[in-house]
PDB file of N, CA and C in Angstrom:
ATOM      1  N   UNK A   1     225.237 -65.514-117.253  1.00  0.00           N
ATOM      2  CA  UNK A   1     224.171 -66.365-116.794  1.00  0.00           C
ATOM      3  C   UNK A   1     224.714 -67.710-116.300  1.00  0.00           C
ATOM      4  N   UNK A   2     225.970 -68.283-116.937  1.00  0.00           N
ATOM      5  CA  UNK A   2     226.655 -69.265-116.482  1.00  0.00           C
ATOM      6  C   UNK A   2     226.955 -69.270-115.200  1.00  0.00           C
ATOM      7  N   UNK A   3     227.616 -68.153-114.943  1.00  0.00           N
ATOM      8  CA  UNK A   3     228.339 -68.219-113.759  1.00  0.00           C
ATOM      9  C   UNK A   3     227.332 -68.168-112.463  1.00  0.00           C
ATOM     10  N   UNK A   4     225.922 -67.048-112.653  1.00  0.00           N
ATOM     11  CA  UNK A   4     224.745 -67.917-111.470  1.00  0.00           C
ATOM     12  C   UNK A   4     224.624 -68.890-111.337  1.00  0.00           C
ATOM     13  N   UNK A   5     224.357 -69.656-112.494  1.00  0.00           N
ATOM     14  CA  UNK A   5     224.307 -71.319-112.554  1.00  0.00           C
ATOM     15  C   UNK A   5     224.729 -71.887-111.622  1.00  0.00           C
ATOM     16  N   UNK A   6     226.250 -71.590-111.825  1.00  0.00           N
ATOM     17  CA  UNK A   6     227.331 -72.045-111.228  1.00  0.00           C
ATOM     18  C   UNK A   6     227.683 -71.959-109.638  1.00  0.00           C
ATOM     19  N   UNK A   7     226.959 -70.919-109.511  1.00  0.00           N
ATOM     20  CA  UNK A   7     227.152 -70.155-108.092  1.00  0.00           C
ATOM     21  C   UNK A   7     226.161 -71.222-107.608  1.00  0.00           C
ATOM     22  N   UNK A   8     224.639 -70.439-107.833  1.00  0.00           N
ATOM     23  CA  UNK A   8     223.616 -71.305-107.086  1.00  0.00           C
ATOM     24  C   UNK A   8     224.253 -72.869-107.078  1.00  0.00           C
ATOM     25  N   UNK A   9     224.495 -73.675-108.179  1.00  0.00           N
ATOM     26  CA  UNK A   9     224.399 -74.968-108.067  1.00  0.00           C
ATOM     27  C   UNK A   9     225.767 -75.285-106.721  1.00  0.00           C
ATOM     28  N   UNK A  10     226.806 -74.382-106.932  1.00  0.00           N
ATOM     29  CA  UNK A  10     227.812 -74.412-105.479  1.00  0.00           C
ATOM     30  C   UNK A  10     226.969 -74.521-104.230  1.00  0.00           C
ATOM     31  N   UNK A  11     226.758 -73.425-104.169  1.00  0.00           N
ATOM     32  CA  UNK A  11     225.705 -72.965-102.993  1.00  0.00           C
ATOM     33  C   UNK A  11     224.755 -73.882-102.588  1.00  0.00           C
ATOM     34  N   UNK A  12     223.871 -74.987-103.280  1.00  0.00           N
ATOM     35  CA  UNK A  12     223.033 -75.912-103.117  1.00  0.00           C
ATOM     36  C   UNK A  12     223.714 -76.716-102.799  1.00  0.00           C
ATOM     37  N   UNK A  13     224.991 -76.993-103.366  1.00  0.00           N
ATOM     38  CA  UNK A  13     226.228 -78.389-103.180  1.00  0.00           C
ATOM     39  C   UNK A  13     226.147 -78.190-101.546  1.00  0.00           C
ATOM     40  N   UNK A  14     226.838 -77.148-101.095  1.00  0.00           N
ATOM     41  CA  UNK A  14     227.495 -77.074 -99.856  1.00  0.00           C
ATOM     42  C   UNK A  14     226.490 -76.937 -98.863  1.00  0.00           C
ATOM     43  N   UNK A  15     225.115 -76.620 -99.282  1.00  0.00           N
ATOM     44  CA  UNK A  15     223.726 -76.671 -98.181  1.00  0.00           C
ATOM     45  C   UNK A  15     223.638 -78.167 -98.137  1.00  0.00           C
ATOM     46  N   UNK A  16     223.469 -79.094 -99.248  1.00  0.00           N
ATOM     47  CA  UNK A  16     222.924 -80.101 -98.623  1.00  0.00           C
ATOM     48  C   UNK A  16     224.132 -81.177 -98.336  1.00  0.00           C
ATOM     49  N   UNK A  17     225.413 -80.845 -98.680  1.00  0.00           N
ATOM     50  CA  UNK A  17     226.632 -81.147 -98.017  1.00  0.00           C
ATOM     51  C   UNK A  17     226.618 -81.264 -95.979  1.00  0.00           C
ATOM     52  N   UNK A  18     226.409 -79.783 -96.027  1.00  0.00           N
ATOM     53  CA  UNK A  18     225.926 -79.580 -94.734  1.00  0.00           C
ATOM     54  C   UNK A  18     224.985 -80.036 -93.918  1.00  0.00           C
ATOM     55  N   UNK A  19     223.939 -80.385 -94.705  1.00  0.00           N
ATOM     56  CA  UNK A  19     222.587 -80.856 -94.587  1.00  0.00           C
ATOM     57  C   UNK A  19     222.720 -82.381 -93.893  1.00  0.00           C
ATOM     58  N   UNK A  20     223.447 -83.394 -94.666  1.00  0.00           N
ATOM     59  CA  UNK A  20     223.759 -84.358 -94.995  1.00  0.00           C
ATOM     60  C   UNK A  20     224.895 -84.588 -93.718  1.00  0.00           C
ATOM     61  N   UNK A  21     225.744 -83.599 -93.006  1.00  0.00           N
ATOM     62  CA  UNK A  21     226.627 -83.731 -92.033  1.00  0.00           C
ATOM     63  C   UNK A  21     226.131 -83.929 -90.733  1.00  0.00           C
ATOM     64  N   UNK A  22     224.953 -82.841 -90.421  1.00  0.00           N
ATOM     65  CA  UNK A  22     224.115 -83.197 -89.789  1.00  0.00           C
ATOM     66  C   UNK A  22     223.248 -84.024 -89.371  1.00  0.00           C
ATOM     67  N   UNK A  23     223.032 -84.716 -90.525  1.00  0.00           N
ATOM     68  CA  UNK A  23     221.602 -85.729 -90.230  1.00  0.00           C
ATOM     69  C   UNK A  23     222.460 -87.077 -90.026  1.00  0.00           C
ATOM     70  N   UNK A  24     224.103 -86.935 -90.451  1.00  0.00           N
ATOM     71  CA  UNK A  24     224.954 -87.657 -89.943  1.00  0.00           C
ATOM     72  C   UNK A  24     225.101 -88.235 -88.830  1.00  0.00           C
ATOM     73  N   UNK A  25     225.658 -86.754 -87.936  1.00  0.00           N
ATOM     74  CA  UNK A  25     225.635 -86.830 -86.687  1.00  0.00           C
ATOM     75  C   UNK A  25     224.649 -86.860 -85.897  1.00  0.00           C
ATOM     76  N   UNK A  26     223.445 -86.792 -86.222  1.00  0.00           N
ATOM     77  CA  UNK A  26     222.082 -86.982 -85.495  1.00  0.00           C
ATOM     78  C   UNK A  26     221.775 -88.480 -85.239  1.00  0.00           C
ATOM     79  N   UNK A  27     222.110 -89.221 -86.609  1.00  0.00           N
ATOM     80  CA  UNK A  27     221.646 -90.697 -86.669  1.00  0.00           C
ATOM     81  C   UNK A  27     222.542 -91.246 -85.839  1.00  0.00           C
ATOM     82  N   UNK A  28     223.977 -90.779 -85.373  1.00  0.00           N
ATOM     83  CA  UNK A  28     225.087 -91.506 -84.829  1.00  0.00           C
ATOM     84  C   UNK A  28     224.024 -91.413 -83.489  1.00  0.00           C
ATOM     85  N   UNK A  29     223.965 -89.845 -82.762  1.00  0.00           N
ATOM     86  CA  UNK A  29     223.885 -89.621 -81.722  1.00  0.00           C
ATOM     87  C   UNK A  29     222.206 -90.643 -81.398  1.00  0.00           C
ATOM     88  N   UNK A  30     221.557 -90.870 -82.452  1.00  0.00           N
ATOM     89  CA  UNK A  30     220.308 -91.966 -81.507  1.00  0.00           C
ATOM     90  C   UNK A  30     220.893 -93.295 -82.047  1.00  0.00           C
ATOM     91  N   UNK A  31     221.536 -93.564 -82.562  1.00  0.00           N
ATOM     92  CA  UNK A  31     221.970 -95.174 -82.481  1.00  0.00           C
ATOM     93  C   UNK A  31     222.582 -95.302 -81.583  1.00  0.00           C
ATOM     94  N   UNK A  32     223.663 -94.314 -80.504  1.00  0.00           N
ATOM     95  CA  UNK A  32     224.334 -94.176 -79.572  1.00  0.00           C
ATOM     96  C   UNK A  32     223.105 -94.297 -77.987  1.00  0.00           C
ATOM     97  N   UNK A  33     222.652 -93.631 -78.288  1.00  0.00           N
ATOM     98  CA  UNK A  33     221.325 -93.817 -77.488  1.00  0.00           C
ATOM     99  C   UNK A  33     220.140 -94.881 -77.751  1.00  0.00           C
ATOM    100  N   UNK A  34     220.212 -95.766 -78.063  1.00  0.00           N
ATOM    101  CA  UNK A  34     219.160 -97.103 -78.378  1.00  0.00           C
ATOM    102  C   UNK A  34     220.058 -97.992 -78.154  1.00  0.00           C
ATOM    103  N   UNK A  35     221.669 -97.966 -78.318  1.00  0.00           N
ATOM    104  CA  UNK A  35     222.451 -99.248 -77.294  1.00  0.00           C
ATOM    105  C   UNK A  35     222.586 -98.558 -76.312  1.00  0.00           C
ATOM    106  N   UNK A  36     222.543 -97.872 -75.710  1.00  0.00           N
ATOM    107  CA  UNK A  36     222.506 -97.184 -74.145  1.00  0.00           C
ATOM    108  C   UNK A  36     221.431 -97.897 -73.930  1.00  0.00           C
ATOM    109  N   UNK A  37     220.279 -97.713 -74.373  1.00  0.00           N
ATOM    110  CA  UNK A  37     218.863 -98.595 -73.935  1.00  0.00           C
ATOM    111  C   UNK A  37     218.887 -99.832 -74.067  1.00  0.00           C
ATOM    112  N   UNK A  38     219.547-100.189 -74.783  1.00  0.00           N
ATOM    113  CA  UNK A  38     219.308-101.526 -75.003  1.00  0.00           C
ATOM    114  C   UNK A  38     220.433-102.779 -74.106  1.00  0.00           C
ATOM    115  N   UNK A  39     221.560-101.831 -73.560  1.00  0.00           N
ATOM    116  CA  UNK A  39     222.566-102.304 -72.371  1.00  0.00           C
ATOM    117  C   UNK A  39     221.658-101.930 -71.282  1.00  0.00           C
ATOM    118  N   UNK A  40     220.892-101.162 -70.797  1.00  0.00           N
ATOM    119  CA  UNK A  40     219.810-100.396 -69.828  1.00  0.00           C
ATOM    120  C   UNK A  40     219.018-101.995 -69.765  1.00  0.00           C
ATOM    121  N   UNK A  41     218.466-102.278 -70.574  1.00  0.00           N
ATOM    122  CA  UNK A  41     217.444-103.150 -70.623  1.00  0.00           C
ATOM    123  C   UNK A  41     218.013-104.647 -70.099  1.00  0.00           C
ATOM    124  N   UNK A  42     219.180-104.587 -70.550  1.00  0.00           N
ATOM    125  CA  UNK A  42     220.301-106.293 -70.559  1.00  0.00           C
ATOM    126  C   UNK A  42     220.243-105.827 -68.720  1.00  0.00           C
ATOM    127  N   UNK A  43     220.820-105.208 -68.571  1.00  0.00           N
ATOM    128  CA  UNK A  43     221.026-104.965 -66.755  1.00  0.00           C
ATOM    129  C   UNK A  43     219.847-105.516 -66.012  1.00  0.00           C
ATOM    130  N   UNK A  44     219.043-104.529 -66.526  1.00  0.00           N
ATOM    131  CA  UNK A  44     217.426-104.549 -65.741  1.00  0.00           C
ATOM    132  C   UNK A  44     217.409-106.439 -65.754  1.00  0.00           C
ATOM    133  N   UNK A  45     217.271-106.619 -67.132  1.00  0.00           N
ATOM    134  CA  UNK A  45     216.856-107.989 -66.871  1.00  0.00           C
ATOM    135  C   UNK A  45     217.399-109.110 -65.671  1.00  0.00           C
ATOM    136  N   UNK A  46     219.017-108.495 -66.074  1.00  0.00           N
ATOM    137  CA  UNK A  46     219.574-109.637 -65.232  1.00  0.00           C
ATOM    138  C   UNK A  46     219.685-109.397 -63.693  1.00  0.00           C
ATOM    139  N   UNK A  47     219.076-107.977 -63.625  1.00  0.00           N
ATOM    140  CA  UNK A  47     218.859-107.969 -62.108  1.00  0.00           C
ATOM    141  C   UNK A  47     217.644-108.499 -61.857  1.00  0.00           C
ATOM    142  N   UNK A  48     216.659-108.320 -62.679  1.00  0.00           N
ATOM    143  CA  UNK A  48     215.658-109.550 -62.229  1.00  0.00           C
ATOM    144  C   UNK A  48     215.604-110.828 -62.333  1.00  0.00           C
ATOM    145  N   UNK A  49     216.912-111.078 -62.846  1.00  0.00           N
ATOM    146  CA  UNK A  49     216.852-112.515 -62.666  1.00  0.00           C
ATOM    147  C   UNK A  49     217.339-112.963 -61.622  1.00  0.00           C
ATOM    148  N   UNK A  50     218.095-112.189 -61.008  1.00  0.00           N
ATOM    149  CA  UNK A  50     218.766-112.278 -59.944  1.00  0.00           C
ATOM    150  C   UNK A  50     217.837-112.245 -58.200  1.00  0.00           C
ATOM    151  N   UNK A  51     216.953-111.098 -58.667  1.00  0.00           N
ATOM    152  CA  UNK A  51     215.892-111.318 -58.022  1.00  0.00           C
ATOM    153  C   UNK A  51     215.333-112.449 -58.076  1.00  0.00           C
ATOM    154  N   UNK A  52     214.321-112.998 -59.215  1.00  0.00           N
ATOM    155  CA  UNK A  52     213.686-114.057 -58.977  1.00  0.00           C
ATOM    156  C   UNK A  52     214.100-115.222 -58.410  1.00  0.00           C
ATOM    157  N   UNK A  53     215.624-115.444 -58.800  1.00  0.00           N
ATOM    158  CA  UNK A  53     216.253-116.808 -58.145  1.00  0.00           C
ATOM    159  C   UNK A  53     216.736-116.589 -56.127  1.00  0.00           C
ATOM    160  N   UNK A  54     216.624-115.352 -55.921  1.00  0.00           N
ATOM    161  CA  UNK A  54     216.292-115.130 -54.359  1.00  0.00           C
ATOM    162  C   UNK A  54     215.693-115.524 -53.465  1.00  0.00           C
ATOM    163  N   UNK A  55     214.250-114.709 -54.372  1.00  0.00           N
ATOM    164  CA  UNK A  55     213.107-114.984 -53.958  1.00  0.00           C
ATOM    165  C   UNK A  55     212.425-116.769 -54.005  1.00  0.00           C
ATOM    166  N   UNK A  56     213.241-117.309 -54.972  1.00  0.00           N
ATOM    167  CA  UNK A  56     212.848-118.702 -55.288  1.00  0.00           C
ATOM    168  C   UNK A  56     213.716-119.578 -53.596  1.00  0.00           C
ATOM    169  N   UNK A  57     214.697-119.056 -53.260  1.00  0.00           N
ATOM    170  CA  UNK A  57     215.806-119.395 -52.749  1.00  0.00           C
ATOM    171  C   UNK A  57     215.070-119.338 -50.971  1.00  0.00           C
ATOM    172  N   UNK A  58     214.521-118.223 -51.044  1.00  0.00           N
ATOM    173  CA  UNK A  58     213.736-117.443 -49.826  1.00  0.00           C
ATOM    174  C   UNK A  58     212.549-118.338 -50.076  1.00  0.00           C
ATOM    175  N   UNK A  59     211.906-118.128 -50.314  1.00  0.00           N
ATOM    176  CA  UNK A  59     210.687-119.184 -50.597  1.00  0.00           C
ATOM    177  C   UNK A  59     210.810-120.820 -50.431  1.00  0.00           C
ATOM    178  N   UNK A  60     211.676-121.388 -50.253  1.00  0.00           N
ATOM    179  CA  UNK A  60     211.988-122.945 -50.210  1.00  0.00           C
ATOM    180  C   UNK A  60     210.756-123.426 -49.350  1.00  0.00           C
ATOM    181  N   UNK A  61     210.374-124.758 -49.848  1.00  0.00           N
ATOM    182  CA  UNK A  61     209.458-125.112 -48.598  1.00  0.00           C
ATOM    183  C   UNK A  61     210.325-125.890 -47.086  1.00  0.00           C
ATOM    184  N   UNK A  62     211.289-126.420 -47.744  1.00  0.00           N
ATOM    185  CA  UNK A  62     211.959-126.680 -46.525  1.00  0.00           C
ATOM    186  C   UNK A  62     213.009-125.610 -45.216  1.00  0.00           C
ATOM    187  N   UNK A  63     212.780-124.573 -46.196  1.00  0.00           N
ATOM    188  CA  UNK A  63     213.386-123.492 -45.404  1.00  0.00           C
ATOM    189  C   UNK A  63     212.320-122.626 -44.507  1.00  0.00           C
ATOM    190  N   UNK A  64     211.249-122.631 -45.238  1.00  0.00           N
ATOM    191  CA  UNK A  64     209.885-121.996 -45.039  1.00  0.00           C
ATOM    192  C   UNK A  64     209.589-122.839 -43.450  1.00  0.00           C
ATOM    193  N   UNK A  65     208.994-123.986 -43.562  1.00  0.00           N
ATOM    194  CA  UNK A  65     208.754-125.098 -42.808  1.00  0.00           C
ATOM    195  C   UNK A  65     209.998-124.994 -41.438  1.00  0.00           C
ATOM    196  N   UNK A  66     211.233-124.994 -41.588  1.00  0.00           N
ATOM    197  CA  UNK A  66     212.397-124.798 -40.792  1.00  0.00           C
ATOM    198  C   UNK A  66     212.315-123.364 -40.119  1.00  0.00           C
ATOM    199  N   UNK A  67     212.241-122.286 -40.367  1.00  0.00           N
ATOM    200  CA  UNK A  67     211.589-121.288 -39.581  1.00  0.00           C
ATOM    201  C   UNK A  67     210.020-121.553 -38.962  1.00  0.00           C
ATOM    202  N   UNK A  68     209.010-121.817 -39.795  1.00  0.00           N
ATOM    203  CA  UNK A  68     207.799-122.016 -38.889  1.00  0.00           C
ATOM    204  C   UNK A  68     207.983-122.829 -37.678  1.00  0.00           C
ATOM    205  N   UNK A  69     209.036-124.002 -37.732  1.00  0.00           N
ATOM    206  CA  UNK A  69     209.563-124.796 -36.338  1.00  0.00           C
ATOM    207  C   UNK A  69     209.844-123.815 -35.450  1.00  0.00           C
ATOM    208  N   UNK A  70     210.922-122.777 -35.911  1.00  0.00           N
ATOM    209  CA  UNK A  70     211.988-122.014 -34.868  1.00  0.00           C
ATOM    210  C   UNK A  70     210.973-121.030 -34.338  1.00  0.00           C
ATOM    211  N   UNK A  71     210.238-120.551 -35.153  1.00  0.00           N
ATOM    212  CA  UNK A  71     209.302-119.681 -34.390  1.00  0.00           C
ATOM    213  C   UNK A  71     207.658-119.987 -33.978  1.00  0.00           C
ATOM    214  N   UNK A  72     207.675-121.682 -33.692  1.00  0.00           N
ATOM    215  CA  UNK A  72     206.149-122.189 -33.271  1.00  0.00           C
ATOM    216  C   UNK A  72     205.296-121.264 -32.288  1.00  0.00           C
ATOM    217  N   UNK A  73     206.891-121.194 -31.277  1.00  0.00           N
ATOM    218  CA  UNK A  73     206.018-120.620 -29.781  1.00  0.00           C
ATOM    219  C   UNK A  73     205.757-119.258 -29.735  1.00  0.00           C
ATOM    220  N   UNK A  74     206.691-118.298 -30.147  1.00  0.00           N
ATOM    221  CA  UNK A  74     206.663-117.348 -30.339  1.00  0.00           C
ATOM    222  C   UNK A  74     205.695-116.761 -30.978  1.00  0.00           C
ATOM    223  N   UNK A  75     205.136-117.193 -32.204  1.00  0.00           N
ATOM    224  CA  UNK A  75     204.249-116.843 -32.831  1.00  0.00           C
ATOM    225  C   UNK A  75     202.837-117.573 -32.611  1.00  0.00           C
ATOM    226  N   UNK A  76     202.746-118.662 -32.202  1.00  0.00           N
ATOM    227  CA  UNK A  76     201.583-119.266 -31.966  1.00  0.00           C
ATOM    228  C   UNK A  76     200.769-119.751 -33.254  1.00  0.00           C
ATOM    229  N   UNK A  77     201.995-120.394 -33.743  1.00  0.00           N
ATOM    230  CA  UNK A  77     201.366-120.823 -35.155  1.00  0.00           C
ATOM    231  C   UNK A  77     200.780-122.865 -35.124  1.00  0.00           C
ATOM    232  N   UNK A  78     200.105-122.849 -35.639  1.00  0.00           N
ATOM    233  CA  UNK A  78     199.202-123.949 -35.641  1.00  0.00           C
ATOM    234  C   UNK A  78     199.605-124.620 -36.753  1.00  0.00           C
ATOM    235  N   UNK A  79     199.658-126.302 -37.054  1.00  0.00           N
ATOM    236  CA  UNK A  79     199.855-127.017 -38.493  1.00  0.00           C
ATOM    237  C   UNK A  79     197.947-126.510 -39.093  1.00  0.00           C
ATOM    238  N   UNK A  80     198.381-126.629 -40.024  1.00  0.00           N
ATOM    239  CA  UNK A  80     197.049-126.505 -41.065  1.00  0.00           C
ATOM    240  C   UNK A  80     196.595-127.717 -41.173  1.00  0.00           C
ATOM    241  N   UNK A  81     195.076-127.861 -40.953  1.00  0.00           N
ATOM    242  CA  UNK A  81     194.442-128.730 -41.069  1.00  0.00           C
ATOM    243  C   UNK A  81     193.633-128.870 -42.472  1.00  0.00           C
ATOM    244  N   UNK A  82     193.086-130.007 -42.813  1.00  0.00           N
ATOM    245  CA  UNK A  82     192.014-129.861 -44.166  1.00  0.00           C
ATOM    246  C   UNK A  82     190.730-129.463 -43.091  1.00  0.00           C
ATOM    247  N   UNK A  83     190.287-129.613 -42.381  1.00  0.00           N
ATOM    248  CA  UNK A  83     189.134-128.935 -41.684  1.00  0.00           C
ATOM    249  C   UNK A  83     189.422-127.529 -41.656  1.00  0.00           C
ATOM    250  N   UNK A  84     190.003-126.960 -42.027  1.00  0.00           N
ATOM    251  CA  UNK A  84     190.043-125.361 -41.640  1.00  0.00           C
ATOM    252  C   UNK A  84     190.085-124.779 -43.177  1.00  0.00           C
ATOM    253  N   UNK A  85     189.894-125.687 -44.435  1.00  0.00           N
ATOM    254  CA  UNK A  85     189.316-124.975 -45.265  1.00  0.00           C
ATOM    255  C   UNK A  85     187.549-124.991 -45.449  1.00  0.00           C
ATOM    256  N   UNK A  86     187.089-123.915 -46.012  1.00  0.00           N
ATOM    257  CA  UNK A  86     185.185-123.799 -46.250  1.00  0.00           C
ATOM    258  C   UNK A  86     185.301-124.456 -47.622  1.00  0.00           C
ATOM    259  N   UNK A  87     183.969-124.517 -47.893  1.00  0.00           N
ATOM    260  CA  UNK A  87     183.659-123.827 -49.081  1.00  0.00           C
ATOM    261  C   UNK A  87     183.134-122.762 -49.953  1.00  0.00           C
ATOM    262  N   UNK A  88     183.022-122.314 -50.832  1.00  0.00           N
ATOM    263  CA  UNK A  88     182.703-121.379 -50.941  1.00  0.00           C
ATOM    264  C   UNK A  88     181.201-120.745 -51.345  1.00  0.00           C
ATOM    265  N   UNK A  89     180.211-121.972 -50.827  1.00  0.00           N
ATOM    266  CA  UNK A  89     179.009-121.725 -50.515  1.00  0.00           C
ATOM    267  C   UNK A  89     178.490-121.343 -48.901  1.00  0.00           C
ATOM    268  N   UNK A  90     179.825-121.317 -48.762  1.00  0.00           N
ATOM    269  CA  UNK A  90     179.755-121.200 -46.978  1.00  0.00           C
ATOM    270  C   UNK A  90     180.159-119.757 -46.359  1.00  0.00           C
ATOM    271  N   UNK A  91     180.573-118.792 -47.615  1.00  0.00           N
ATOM    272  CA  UNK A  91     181.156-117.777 -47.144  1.00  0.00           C
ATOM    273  C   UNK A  91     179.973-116.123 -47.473  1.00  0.00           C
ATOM    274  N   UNK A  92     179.852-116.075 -46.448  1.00  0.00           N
ATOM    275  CA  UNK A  92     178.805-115.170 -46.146  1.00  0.00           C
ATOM    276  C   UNK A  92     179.050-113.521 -46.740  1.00  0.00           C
ATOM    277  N   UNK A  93     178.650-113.753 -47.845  1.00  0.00           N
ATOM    278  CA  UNK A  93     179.216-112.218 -49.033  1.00  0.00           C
ATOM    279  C   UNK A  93     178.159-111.169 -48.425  1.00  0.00           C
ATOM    280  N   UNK A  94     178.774-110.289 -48.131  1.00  0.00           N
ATOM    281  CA  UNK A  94     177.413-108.467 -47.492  1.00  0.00           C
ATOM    282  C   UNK A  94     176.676-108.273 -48.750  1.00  0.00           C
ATOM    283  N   UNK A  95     175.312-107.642 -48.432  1.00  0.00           N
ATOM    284  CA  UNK A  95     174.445-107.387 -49.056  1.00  0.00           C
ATOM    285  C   UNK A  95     174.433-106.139 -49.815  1.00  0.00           C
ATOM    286  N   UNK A  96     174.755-106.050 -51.033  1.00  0.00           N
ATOM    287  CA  UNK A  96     174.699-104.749 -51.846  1.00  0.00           C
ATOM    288  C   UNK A  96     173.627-103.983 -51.471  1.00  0.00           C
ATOM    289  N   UNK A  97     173.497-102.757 -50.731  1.00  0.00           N
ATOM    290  CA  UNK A  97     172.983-101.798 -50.683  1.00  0.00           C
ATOM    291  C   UNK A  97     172.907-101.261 -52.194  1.00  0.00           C
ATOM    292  N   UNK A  98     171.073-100.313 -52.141  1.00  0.00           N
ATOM    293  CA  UNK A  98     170.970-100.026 -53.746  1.00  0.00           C
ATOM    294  C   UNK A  98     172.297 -98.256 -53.586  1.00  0.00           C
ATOM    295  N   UNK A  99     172.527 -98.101 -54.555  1.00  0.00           N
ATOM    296  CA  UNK A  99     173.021 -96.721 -54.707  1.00  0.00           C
ATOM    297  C   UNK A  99     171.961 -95.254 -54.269  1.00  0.00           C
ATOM    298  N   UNK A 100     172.765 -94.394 -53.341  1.00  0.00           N
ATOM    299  CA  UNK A 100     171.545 -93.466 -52.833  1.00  0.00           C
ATOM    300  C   UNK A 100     172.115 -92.342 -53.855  1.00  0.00           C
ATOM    301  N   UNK A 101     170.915 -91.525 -54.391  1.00  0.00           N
ATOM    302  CA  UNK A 101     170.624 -90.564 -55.663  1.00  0.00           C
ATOM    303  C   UNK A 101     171.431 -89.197 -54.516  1.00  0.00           C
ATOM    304  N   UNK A 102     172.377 -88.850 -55.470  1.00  0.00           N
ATOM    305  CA  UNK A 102     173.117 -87.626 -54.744  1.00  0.00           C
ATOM    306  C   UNK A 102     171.906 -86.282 -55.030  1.00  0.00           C
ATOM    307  N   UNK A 103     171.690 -85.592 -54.504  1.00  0.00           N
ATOM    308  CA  UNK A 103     170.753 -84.178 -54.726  1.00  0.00           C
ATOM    309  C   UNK A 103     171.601 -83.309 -55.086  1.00  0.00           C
ATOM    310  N   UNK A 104     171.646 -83.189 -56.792  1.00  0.00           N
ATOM    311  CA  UNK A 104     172.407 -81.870 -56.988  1.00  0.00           C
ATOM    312  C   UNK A 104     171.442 -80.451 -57.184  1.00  0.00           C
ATOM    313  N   UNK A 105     172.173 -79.204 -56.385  1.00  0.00           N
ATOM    314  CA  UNK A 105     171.407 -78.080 -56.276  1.00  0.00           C
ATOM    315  C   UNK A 105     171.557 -77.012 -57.290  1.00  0.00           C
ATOM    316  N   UNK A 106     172.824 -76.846 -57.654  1.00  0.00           N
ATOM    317  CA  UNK A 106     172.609 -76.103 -59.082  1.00  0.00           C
ATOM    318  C   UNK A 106     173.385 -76.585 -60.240  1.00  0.00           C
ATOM    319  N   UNK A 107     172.558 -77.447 -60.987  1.00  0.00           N
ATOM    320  CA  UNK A 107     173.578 -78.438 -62.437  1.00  0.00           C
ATOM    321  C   UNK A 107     173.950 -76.824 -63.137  1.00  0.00           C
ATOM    322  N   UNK A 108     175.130 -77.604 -63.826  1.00  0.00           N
ATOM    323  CA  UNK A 108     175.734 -76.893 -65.281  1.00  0.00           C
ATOM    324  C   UNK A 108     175.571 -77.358 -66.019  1.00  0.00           C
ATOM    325  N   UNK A 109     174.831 -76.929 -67.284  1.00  0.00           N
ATOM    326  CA  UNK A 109     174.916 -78.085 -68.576  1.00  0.00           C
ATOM    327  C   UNK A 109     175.984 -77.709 -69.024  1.00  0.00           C
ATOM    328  N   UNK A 110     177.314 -78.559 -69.239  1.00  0.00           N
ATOM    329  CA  UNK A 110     178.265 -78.430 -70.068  1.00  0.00           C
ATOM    330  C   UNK A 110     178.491 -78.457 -70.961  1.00  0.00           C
ATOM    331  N   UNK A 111     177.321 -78.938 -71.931  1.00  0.00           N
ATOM    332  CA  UNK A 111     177.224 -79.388 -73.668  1.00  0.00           C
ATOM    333  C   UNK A 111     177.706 -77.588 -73.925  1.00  0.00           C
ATOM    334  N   UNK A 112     176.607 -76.562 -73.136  1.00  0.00           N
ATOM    335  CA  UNK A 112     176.790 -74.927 -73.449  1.00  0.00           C
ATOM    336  C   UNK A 112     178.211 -74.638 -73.652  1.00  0.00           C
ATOM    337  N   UNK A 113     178.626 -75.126 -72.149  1.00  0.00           N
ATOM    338  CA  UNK A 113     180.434 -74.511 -71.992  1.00  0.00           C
ATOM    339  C   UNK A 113     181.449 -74.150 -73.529  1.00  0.00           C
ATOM    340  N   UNK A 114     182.092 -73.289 -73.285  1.00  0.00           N
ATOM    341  CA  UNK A 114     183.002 -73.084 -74.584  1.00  0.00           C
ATOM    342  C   UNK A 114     184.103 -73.854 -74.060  1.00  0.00           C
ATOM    343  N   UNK A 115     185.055 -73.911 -74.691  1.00  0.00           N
ATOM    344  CA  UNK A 115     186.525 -74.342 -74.659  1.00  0.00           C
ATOM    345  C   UNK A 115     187.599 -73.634 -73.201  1.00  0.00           C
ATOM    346  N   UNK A 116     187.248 -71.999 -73.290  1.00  0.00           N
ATOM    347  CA  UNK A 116     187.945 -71.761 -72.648  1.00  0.00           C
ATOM    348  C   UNK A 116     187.628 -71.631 -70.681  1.00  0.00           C
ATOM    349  N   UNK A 117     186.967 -72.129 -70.951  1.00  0.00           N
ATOM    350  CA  UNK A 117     185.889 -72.948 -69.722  1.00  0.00           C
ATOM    351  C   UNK A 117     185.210 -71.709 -68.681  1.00  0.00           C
ATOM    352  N   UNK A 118     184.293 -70.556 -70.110  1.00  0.00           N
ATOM    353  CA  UNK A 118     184.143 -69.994 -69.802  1.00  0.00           C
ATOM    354  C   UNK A 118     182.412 -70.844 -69.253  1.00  0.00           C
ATOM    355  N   UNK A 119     181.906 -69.915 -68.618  1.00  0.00           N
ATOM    356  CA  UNK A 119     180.090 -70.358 -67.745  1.00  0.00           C
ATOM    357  C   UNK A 119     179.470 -69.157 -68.689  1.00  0.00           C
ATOM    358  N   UNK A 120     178.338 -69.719 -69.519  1.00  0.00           N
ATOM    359  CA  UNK A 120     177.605 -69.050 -70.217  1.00  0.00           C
ATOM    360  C   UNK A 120     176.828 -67.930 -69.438  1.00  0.00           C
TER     361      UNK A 120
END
């Protein structure tokens, strides 16, 4: 009777030995994968930062202003006046039409329907 003992309690040793090797290499393989994501994420960022300071760069008002010169004629662009803003009691919003009632010709009550979307 000893020696089952002995056996099984081996036998349990080396399952959760095994057990335990595995869940090893599992935890390596997603900590390995969450700094993959998390270098993924460092990139992303700093390419948008890289972006935003572009776009900040592109956007200048004196650069902005320095093309609207170069291309006055060409484009037929006008200085902005304060007369050429409204207000916004001045801006003529369309008239909501009421909603027209669709005519349906043969309803389904679906409350009936089963699951497998059979038609009663």
């Amino acid at each position: 009777m000893k020696t089952l003992l002995y056996i099984l309690s081996f036998a349990a040793l080396i399952g959760l030995g095994f057990w335990a090797y595995q869940e090893n290499y599992r935890t390596k393989q997603i900590v390995d994968e969450t700094e993959q994501l998390q270098r993924d994420i460092a990139s992303a960022r700093a390419r948008l930062g890289v972006l935003r300071a572009e776009w900040a760069y592109l956007n200048r008002p004196d650069r902005l202003r320095e093309l609207a010169e170069l291309n006055f004629t060409p484009l037929g662009l006008m200085p902005i006046t304060p007369d050429q803003f409204g207000r916004s009691d001045q801006v003529d919003y369309p008239v909501q039409e009421p909603r027209r009632q669709l005519d349906i010709q043969n309803p389904i009550d679906v409350s009936t329907m089963s699951m497998e979307g059979d038609r009663p």
